[in-house]
PDB file of N, CA and C in Angstrom:
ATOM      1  N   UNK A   1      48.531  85.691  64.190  1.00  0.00           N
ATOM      2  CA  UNK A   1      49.497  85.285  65.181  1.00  0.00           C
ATOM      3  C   UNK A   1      48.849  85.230  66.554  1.00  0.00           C
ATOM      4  N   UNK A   2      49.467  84.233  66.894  1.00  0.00           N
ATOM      5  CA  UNK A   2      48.568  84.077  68.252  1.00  0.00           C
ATOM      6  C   UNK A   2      49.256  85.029  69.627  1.00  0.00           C
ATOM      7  N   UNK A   3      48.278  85.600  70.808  1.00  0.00           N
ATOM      8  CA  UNK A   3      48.869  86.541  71.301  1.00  0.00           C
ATOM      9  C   UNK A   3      50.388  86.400  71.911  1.00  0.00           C
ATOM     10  N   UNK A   4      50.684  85.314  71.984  1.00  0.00           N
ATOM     11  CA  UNK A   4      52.274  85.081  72.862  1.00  0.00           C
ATOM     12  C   UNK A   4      53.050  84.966  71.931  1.00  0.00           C
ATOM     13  N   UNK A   5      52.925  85.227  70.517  1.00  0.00           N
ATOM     14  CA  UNK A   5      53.766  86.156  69.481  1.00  0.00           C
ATOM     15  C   UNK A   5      54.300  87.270  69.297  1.00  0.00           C
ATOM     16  N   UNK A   6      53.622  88.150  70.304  1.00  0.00           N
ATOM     17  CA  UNK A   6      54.068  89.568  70.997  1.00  0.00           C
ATOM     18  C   UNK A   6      54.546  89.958  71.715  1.00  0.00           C
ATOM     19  N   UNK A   7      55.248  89.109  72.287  1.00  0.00           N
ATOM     20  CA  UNK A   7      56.031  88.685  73.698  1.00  0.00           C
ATOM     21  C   UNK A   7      57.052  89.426  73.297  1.00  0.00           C
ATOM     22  N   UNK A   8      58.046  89.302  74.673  1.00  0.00           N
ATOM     23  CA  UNK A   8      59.130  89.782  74.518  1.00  0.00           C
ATOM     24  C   UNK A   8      60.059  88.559  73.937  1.00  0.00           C
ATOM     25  N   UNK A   9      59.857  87.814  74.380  1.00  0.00           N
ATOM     26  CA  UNK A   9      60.582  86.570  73.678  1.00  0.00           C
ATOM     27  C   UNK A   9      60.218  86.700  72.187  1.00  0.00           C
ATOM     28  N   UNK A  10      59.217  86.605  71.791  1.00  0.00           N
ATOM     29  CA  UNK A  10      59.295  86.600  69.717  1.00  0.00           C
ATOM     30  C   UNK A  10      60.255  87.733  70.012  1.00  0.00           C
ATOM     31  N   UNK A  11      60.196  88.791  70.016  1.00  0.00           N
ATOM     32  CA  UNK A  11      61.099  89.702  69.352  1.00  0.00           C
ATOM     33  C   UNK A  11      62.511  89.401  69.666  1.00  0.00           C
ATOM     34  N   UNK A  12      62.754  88.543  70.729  1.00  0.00           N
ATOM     35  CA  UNK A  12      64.165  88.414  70.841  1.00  0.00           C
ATOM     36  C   UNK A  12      64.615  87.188  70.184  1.00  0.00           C
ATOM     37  N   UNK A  13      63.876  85.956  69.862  1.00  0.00           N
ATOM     38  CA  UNK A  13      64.230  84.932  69.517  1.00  0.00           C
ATOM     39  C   UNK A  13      63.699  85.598  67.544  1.00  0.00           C
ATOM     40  N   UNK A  14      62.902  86.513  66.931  1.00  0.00           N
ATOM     41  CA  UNK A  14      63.021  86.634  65.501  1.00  0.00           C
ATOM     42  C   UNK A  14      64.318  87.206  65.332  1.00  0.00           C
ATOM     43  N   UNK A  15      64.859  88.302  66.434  1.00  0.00           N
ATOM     44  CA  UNK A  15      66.282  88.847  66.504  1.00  0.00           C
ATOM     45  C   UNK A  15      67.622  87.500  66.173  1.00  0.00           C
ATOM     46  N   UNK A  16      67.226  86.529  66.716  1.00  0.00           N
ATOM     47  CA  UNK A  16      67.950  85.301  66.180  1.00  0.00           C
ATOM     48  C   UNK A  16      68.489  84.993  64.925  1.00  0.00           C
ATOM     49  N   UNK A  17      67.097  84.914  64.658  1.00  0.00           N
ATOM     50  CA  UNK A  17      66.934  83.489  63.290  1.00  0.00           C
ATOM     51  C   UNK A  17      67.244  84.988  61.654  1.00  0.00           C
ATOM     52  N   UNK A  18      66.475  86.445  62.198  1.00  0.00           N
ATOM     53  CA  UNK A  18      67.548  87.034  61.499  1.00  0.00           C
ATOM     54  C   UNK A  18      68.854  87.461  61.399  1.00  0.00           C
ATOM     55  N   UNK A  19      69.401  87.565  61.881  1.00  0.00           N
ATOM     56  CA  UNK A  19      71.015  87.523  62.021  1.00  0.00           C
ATOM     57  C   UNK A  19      71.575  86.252  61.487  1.00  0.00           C
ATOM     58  N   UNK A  20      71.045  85.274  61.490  1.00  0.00           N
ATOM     59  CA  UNK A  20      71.862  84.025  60.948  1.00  0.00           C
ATOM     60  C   UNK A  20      72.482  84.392  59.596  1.00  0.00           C
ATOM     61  N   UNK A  21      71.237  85.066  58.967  1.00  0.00           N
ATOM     62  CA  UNK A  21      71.839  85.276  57.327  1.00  0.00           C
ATOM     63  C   UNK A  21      73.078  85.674  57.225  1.00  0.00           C
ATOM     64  N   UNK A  22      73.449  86.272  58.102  1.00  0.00           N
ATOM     65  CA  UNK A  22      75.114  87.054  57.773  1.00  0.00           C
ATOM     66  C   UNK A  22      75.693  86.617  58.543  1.00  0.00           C
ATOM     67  N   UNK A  23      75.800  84.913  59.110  1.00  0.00           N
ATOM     68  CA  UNK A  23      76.599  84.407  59.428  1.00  0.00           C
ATOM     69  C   UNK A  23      77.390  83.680  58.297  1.00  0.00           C
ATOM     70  N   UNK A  24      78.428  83.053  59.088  1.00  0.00           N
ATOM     71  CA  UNK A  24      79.368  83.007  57.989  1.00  0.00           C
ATOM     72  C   UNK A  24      80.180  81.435  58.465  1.00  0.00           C
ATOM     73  N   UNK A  25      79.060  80.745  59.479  1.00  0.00           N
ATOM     74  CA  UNK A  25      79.012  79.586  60.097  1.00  0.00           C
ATOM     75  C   UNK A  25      77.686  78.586  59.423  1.00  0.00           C
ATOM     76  N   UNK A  26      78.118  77.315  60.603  1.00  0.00           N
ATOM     77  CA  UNK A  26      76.619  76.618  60.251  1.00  0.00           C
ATOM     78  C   UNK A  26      75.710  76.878  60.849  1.00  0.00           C
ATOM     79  N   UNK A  27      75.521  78.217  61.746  1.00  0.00           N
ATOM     80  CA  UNK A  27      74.435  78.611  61.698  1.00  0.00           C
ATOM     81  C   UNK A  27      73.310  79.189  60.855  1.00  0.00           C
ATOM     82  N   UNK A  28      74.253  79.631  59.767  1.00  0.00           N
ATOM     83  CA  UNK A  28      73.221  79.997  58.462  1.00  0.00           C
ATOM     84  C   UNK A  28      72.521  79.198  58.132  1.00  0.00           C
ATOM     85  N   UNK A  29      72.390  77.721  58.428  1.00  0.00           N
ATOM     86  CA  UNK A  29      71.266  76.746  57.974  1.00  0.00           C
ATOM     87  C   UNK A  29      70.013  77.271  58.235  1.00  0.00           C
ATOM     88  N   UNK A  30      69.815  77.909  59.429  1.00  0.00           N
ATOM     89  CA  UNK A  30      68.523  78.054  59.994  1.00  0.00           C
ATOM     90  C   UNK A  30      68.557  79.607  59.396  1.00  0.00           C
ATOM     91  N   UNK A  31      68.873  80.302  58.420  1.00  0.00           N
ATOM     92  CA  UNK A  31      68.297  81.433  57.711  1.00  0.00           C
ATOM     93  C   UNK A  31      66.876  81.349  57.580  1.00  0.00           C
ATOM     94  N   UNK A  32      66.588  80.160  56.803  1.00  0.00           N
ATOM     95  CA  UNK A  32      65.265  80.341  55.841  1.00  0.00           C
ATOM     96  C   UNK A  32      64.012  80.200  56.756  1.00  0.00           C
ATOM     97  N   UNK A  33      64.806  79.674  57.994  1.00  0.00           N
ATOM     98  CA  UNK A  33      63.229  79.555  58.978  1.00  0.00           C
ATOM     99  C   UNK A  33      62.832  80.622  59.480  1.00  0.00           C
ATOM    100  N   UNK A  34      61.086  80.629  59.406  1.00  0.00           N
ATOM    101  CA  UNK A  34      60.314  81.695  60.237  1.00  0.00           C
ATOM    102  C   UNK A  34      59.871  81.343  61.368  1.00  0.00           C
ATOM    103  N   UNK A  35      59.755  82.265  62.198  1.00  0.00           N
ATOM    104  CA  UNK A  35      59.247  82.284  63.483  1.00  0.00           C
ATOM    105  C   UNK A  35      57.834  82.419  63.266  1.00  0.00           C
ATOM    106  N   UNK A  36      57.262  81.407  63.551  1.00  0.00           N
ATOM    107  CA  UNK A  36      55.836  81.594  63.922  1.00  0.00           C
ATOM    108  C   UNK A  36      54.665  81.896  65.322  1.00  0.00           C
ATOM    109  N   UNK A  37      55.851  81.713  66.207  1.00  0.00           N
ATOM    110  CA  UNK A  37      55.376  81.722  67.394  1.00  0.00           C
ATOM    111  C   UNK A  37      55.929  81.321  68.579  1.00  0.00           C
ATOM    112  N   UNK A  38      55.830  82.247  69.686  1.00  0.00           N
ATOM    113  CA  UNK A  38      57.352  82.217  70.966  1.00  0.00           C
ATOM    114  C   UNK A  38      56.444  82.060  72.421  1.00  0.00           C
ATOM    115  N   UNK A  39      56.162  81.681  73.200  1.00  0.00           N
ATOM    116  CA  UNK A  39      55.945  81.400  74.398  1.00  0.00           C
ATOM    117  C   UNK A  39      57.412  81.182  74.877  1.00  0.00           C
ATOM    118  N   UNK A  40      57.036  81.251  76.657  1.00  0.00           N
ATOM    119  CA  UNK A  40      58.149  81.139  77.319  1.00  0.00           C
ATOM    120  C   UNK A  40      58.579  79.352  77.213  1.00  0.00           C
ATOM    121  N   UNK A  41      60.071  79.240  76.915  1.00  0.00           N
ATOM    122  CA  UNK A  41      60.502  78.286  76.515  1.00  0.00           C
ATOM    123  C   UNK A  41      59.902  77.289  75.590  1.00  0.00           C
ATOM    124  N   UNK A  42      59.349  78.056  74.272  1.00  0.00           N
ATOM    125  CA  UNK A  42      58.401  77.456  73.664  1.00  0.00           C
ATOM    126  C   UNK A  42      58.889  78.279  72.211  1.00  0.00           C
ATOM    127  N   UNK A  43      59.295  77.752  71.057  1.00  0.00           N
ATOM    128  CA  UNK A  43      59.752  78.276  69.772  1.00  0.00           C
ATOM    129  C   UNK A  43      58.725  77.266  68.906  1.00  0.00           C
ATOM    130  N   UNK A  44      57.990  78.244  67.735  1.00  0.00           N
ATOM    131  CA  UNK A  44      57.416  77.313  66.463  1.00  0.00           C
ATOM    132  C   UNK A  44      58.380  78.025  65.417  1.00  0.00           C
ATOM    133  N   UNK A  45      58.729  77.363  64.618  1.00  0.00           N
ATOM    134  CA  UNK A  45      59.422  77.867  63.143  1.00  0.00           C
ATOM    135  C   UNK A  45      58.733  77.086  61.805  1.00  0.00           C
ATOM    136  N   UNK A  46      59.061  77.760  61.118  1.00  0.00           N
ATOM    137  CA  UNK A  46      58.320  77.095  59.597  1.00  0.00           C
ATOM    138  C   UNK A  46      59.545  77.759  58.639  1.00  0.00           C
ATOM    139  N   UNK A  47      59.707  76.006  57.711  1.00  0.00           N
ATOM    140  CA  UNK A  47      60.835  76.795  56.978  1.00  0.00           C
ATOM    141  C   UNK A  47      60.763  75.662  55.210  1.00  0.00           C
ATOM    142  N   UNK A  48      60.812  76.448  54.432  1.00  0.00           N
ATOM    143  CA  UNK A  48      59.980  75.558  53.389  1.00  0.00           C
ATOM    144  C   UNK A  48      61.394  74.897  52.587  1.00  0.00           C
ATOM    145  N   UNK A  49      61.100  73.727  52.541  1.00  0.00           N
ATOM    146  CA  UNK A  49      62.454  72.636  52.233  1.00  0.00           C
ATOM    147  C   UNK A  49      62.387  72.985  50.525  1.00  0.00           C
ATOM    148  N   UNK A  50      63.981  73.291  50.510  1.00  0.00           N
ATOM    149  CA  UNK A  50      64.136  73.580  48.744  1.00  0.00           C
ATOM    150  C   UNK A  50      65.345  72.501  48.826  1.00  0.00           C
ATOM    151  N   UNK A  51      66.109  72.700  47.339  1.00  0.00           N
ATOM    152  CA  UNK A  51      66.679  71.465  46.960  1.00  0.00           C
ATOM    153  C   UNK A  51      68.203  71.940  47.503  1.00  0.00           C
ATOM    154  N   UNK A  52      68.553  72.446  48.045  1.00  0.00           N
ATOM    155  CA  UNK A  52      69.615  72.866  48.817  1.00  0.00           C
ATOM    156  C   UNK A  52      69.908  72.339  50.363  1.00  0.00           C
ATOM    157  N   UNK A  53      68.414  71.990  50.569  1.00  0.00           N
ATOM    158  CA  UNK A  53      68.193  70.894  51.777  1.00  0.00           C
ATOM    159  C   UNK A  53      68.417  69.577  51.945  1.00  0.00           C
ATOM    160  N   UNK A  54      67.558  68.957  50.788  1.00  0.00           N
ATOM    161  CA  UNK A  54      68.026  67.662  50.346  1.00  0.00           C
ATOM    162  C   UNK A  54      68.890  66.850  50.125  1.00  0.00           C
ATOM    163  N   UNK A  55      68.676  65.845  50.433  1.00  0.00           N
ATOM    164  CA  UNK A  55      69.924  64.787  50.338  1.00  0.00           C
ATOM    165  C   UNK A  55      69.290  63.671  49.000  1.00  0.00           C
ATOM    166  N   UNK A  56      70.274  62.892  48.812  1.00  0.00           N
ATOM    167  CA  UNK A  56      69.976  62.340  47.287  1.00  0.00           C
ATOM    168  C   UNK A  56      68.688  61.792  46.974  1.00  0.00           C
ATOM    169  N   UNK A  57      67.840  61.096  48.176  1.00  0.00           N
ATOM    170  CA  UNK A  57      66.224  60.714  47.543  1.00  0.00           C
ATOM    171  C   UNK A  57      65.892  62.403  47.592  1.00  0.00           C
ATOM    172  N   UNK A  58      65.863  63.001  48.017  1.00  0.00           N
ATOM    173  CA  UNK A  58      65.087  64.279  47.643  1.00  0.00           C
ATOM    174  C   UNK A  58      64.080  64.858  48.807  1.00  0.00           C
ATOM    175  N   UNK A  59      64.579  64.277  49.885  1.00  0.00           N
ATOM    176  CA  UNK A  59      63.851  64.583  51.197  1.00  0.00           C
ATOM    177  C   UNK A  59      64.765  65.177  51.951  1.00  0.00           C
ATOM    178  N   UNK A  60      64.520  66.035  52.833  1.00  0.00           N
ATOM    179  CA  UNK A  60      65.401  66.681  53.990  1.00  0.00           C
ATOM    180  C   UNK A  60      66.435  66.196  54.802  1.00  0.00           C
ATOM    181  N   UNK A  61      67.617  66.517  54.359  1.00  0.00           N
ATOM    182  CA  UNK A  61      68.674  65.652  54.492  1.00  0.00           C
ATOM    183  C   UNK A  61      68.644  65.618  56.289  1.00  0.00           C
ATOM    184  N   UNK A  62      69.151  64.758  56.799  1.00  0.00           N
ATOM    185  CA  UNK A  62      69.028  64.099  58.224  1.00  0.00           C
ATOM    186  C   UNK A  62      69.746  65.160  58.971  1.00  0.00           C
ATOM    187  N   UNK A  63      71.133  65.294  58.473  1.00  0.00           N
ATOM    188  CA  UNK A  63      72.237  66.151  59.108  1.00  0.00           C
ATOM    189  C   UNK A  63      71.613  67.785  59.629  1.00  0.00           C
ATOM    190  N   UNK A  64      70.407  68.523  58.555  1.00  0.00           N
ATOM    191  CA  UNK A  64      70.061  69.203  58.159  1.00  0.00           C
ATOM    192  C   UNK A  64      68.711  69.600  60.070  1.00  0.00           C
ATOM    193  N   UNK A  65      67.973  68.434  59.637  1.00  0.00           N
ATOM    194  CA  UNK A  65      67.343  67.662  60.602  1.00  0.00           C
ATOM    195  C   UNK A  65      68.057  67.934  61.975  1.00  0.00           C
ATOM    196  N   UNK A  66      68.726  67.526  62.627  1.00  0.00           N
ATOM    197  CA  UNK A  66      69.477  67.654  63.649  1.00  0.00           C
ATOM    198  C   UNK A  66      69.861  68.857  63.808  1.00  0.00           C
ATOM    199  N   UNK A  67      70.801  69.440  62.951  1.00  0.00           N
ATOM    200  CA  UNK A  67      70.920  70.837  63.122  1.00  0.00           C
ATOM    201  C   UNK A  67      69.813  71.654  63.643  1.00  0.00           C
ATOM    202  N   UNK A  68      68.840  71.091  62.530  1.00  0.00           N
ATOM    203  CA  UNK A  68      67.459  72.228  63.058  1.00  0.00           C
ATOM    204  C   UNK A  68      67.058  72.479  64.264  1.00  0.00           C
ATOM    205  N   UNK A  69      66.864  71.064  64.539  1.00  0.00           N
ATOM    206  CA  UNK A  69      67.002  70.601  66.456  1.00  0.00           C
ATOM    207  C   UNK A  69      67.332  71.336  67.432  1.00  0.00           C
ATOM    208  N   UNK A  70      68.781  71.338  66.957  1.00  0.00           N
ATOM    209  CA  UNK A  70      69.930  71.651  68.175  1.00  0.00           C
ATOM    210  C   UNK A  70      69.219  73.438  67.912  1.00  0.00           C
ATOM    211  N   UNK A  71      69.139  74.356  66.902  1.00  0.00           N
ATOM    212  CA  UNK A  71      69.262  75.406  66.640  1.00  0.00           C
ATOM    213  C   UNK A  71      68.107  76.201  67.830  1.00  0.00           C
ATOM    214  N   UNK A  72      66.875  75.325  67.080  1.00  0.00           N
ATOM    215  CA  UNK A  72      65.697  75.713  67.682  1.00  0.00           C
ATOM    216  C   UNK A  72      65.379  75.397  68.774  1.00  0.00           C
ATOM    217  N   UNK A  73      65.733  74.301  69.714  1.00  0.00           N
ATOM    218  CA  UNK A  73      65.581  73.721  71.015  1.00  0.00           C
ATOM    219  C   UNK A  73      66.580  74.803  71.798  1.00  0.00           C
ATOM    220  N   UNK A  74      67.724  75.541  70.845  1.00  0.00           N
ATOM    221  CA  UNK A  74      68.444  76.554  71.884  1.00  0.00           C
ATOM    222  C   UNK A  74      67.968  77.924  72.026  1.00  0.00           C
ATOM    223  N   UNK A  75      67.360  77.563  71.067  1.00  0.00           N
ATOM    224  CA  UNK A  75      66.386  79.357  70.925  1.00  0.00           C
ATOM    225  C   UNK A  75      65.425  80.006  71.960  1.00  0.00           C
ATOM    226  N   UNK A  76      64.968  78.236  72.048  1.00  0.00           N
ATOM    227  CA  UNK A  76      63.874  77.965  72.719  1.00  0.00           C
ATOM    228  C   UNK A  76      64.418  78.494  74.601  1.00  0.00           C
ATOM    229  N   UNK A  77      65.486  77.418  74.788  1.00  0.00           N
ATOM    230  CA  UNK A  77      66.321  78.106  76.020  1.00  0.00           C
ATOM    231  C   UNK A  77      66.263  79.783  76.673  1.00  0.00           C
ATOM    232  N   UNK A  78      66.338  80.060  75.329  1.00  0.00           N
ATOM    233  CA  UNK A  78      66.816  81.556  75.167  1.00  0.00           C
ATOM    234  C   UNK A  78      65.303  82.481  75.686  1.00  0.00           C
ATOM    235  N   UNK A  79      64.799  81.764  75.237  1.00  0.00           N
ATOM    236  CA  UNK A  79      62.527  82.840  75.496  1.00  0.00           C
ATOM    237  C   UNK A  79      62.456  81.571  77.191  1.00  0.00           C
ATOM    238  N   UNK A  80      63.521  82.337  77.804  1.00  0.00           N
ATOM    239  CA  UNK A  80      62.788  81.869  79.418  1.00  0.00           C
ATOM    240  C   UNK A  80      63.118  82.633  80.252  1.00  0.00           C
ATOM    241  N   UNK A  81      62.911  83.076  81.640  1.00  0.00           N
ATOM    242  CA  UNK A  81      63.267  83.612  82.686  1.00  0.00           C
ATOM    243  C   UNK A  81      64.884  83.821  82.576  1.00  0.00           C
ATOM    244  N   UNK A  82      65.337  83.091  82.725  1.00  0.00           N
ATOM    245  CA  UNK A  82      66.877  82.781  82.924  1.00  0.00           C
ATOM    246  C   UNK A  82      67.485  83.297  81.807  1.00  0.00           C
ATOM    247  N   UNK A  83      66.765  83.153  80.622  1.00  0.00           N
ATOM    248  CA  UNK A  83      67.694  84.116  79.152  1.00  0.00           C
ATOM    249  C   UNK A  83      68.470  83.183  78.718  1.00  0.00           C
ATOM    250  N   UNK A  84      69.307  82.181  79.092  1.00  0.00           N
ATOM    251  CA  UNK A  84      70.408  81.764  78.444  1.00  0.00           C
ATOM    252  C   UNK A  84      70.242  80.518  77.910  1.00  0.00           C
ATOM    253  N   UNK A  85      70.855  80.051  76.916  1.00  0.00           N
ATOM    254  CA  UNK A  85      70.908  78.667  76.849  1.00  0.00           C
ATOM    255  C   UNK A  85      72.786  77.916  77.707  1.00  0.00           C
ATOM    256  N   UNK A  86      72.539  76.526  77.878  1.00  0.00           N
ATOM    257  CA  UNK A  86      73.229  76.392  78.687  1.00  0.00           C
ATOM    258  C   UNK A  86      73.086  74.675  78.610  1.00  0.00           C
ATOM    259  N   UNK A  87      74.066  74.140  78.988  1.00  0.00           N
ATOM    260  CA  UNK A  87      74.457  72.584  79.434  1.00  0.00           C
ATOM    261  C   UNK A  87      75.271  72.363  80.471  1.00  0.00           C
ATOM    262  N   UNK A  88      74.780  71.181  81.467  1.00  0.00           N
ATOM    263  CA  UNK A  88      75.102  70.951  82.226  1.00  0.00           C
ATOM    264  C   UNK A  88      75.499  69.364  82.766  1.00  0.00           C
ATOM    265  N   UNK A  89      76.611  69.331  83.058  1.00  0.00           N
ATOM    266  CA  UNK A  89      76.878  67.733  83.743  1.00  0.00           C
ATOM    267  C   UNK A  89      77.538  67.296  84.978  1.00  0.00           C
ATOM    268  N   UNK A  90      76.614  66.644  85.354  1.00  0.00           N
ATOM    269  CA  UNK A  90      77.045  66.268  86.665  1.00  0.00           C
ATOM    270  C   UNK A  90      77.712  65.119  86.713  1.00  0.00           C
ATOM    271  N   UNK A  91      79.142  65.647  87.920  1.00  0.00           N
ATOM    272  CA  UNK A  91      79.833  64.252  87.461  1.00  0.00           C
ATOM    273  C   UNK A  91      79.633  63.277  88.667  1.00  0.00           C
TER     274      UNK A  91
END
């Protein structure tokens, strides 16, 4: 693991992605992913596609895809100065 795996951010963003399991939402999608590595505003995950993923050709269903996105790009939010994730619009 590379040293900014030891951060305070990995430990707060692996605090994440374990807890999903005992959700009882669609956040449980992102159970099976590992954290491989946390810099500030910076998340790697690795998560090995089984057939519970898949959509009918047999590749990683799209919906699945997006989710992952949204999950990990908020995680990512989360390993910065500021702590939070957050959206904003200006009208």
């Amino acid at each position: 693991m590379a040293a900014a795996s030891k951060s305070k951010y990995f430990e707060l963003v692996s605090g994440f992605y374990k807890s999903y399991a005992a959700m009882q939402n669609f956040q449980r999608t992102a159970a099976k992913c590992r954290v491989v590595d946390v810099a500030e505003g910076r998340v790697k995950v690795e998560m090995e596609v089984q057939e519970e993923h898949t959509n009918t050709f047999g590749t990683l269903h799209g919906g699945l895809t997006a989710t992952l996105v949204d999950i990990v790009t908020t995680t990512a939010l989360c390993a910065t100065r500021r702590g939070s994730a957050g959206v904003s619009v200006d009208f």
